[in-house]
N, C-alpha and C. Protein backbone atom coordinates (compact mmCIF):
# COMPACT_ATOMS: atom_id res chain seq x y z
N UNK A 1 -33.85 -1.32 7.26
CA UNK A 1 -34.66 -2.24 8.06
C UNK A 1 -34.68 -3.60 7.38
N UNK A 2 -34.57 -4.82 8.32
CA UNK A 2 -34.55 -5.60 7.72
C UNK A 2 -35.70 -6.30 7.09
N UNK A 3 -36.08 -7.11 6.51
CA UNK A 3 -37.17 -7.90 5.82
C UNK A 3 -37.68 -9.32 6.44
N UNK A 4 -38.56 -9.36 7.76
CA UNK A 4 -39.00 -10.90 8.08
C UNK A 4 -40.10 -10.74 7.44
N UNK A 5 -40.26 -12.41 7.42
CA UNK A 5 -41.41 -13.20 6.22
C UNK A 5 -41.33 -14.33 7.18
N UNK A 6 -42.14 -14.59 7.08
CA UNK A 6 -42.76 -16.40 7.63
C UNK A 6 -43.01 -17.07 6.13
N UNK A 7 -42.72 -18.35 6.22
CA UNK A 7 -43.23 -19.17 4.55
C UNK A 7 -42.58 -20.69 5.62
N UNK A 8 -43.83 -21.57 5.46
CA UNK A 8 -43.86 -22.72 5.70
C UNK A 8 -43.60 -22.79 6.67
N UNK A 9 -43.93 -22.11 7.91
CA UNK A 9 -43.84 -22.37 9.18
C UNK A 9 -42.20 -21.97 9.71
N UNK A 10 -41.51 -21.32 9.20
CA UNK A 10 -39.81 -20.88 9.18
C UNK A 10 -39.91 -19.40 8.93
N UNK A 11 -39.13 -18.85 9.85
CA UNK A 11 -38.83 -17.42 9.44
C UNK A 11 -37.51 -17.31 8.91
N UNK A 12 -37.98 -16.17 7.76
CA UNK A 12 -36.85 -15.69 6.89
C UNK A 12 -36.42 -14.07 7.09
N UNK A 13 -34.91 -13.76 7.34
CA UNK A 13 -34.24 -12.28 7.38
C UNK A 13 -34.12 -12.04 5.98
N UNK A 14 -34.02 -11.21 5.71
CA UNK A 14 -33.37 -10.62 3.91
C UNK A 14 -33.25 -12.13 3.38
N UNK A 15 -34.12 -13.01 3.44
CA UNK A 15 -34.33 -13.96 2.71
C UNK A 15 -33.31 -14.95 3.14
N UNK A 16 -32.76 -14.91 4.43
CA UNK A 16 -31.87 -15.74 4.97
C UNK A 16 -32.84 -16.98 6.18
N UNK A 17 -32.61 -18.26 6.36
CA UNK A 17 -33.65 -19.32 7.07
C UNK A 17 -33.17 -18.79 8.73
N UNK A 18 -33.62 -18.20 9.28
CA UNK A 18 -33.53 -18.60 10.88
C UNK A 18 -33.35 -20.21 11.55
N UNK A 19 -32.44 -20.20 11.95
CA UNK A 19 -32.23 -21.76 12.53
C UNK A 19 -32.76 -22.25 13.87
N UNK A 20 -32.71 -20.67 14.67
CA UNK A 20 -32.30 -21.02 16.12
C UNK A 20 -32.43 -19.36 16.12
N UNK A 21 -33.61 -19.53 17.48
CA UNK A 21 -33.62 -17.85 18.11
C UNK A 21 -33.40 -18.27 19.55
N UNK A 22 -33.48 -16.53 19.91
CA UNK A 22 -33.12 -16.43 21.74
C UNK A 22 -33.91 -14.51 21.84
N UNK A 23 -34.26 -14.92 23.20
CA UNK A 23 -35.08 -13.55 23.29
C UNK A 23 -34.16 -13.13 24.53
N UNK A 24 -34.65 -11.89 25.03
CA UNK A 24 -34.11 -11.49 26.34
C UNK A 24 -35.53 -10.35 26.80
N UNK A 25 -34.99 -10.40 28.57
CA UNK A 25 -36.21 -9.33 29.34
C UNK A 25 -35.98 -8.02 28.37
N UNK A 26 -34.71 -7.85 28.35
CA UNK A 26 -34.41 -6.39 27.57
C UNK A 26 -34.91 -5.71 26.14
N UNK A 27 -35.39 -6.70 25.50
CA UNK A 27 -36.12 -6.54 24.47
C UNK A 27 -35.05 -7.04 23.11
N UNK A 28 -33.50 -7.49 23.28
CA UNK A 28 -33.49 -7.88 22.45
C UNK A 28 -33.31 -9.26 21.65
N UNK A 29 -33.19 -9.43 20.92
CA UNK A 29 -32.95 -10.52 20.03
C UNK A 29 -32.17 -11.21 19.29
N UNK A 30 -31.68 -12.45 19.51
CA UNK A 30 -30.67 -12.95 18.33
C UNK A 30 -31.17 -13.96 17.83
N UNK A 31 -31.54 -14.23 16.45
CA UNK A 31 -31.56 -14.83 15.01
C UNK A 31 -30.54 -15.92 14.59
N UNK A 32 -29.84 -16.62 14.82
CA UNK A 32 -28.75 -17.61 14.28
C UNK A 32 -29.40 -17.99 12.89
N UNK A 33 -28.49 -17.53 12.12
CA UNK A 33 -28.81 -17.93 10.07
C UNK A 33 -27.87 -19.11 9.97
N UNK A 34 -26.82 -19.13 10.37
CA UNK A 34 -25.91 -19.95 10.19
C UNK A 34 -24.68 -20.28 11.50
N UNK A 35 -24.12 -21.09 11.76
CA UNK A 35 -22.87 -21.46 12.47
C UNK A 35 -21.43 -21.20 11.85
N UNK A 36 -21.02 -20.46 12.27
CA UNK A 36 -19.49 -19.57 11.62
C UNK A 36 -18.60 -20.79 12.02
N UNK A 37 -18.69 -21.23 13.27
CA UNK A 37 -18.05 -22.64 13.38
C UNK A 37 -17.63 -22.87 15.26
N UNK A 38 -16.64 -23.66 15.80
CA UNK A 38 -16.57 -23.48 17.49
C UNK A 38 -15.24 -23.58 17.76
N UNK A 39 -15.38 -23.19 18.99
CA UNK A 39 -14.01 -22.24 19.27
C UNK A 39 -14.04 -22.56 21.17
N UNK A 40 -13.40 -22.63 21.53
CA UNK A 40 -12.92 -22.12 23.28
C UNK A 40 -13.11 -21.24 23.49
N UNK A 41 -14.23 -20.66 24.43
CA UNK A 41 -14.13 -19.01 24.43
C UNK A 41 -14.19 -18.68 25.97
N UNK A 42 -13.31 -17.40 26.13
CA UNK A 42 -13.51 -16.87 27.88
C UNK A 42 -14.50 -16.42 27.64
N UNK A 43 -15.36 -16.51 28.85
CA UNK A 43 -17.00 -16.24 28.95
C UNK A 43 -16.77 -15.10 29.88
N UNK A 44 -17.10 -13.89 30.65
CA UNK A 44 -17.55 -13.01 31.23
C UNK A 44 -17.07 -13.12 32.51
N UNK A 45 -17.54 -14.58 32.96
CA UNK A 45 -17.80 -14.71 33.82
C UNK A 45 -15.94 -15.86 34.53
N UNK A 46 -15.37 -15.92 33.49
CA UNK A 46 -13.56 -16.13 33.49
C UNK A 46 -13.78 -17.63 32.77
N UNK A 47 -14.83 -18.31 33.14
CA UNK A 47 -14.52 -19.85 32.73
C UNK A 47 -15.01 -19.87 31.45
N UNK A 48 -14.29 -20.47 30.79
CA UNK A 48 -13.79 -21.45 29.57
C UNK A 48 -15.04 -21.90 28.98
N UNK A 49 -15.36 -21.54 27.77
CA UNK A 49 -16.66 -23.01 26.84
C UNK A 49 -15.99 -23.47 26.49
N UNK A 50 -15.34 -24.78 26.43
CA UNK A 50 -14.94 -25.78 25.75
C UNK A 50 -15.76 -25.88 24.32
N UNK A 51 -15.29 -25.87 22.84
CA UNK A 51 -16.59 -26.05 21.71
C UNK A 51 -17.55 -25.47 21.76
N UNK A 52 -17.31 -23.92 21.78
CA UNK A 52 -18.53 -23.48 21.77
C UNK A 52 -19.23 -22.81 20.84
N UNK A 53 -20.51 -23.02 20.19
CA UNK A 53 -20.88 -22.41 19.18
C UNK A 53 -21.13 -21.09 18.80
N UNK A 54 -20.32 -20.28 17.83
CA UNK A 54 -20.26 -19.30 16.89
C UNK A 54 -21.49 -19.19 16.22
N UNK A 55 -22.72 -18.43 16.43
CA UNK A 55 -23.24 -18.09 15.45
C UNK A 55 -23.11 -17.09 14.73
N UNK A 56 -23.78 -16.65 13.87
CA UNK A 56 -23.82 -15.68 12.33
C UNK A 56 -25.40 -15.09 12.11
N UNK A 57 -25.56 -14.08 12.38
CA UNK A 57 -27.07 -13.80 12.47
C UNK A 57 -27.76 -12.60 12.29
N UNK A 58 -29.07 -12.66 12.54
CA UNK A 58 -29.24 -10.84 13.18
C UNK A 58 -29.79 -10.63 14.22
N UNK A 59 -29.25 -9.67 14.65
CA UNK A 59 -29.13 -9.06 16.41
C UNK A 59 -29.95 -7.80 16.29
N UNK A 60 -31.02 -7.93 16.99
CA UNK A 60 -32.12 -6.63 17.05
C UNK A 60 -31.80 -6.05 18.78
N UNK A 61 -30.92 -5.10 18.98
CA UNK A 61 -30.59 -4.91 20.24
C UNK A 61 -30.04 -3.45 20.19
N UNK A 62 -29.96 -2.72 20.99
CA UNK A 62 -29.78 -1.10 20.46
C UNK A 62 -30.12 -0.44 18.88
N UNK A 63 -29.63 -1.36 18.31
CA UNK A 63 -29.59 -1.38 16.85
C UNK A 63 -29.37 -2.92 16.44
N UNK A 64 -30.01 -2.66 14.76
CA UNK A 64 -30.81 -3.68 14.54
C UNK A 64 -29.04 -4.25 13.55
N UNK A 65 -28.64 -5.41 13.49
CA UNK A 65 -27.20 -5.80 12.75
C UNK A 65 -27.59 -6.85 12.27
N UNK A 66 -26.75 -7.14 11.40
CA UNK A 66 -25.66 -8.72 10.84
C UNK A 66 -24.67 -8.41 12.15
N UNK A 67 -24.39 -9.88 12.38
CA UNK A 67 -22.95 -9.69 13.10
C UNK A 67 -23.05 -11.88 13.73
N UNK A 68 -21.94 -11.81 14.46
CA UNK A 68 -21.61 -12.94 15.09
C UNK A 68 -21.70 -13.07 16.98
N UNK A 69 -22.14 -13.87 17.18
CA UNK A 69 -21.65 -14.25 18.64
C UNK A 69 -21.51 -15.62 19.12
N UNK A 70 -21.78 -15.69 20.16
CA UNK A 70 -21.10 -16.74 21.41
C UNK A 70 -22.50 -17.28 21.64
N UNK A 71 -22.76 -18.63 20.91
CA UNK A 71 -24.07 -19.06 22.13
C UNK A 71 -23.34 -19.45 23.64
N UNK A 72 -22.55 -20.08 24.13
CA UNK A 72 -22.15 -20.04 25.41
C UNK A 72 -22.58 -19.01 26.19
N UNK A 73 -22.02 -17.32 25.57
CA UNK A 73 -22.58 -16.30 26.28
C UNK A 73 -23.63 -16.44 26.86
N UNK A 74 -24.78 -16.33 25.29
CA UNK A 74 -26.23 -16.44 25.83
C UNK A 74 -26.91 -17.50 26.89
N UNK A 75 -26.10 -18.97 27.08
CA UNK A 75 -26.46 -19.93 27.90
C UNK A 75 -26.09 -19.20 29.11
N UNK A 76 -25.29 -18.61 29.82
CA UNK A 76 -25.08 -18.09 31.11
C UNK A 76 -26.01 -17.25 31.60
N UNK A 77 -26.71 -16.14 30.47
CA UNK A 77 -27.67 -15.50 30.75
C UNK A 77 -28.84 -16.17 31.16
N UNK A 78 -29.22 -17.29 29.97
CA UNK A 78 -30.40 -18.26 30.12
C UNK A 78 -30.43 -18.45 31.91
N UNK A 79 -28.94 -19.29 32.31
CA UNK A 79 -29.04 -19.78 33.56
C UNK A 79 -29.32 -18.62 34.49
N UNK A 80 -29.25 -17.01 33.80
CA UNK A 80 -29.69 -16.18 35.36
C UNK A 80 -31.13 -15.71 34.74
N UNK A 81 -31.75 -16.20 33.87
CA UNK A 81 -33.40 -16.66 33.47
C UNK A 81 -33.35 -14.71 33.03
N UNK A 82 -32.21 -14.14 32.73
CA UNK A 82 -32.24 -13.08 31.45
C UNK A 82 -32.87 -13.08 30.15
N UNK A 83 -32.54 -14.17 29.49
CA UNK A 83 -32.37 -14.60 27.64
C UNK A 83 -33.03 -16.51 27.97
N UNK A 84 -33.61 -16.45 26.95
CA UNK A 84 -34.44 -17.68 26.38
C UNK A 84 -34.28 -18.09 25.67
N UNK A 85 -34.39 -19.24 24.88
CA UNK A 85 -34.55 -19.61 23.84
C UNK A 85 -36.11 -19.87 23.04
N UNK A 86 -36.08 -19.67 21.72
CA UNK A 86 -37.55 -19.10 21.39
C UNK A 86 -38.04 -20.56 20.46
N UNK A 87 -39.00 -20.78 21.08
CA UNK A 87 -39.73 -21.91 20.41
C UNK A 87 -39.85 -21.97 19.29
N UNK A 88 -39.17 -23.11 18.24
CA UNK A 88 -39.42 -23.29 17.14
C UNK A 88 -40.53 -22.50 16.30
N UNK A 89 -41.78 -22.84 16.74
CA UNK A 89 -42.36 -22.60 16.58
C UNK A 89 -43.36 -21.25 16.44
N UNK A 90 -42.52 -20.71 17.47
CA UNK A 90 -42.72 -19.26 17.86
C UNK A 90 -42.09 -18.31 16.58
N UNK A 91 -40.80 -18.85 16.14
CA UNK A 91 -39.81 -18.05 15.68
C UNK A 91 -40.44 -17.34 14.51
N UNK A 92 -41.86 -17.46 13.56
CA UNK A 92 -42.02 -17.08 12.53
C UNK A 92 -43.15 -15.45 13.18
N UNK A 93 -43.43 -15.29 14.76
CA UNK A 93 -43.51 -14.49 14.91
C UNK A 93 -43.00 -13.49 16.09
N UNK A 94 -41.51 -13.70 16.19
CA UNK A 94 -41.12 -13.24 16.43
C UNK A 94 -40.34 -12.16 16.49
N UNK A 95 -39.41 -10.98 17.31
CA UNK A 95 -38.64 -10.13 17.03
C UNK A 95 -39.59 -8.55 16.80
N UNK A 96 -38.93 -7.40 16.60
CA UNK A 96 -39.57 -6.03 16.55
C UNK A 96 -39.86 -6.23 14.98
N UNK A 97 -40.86 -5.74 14.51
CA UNK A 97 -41.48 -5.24 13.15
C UNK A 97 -42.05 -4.04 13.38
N UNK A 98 -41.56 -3.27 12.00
CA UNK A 98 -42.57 -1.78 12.23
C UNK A 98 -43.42 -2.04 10.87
């Protein structure tokens, strides 16, 4: 299980800074720690992100990971009002804790 902490208004994974969250109806969650870097990616849906950002994070969703994705992805969801993006502010209490 992983380790969140709030300290100074920022949430921390295994002692990693959260940059940038996103929620979904489904209950889960992605964490962006860092930007792996951007890329062109086919989206789902056939069209193209031009530059789209790679994050590096943790994903609380069937099971709880490290891993990478597609913010592009998550923006398509946003637009069918699936997945959110989580208020700065919000982010230090956010996500499942047991």
């Amino acid at each position: 299980m992983a380790k969140f902490e709030a300290k100074n208004g920022n949430l921390y994974i295994d002692g990693k800074k959260v940059l940038k969250g996103w929620e979904s109806f489904s209950g889960w969650y992605w964490f962006g720690t860092e930007i792996e870097g951007k890329q062109d990616s086919i989206l789902d849906s056939g069209e193209v992100a031009e530059n789209d950002t790679i994050w590096f994070g943790f994903v609380q969703g069937v099971f709880e990971e490290w891993g990478s994705w597609s913010e592009a992805e998550l923006k398509e969801q946003i637009k069918k009002g699936r997945v959110w993006e989580i208020p700065k502010a919000n982010l230090p209490y956010s996500g499942r804790r047991s």
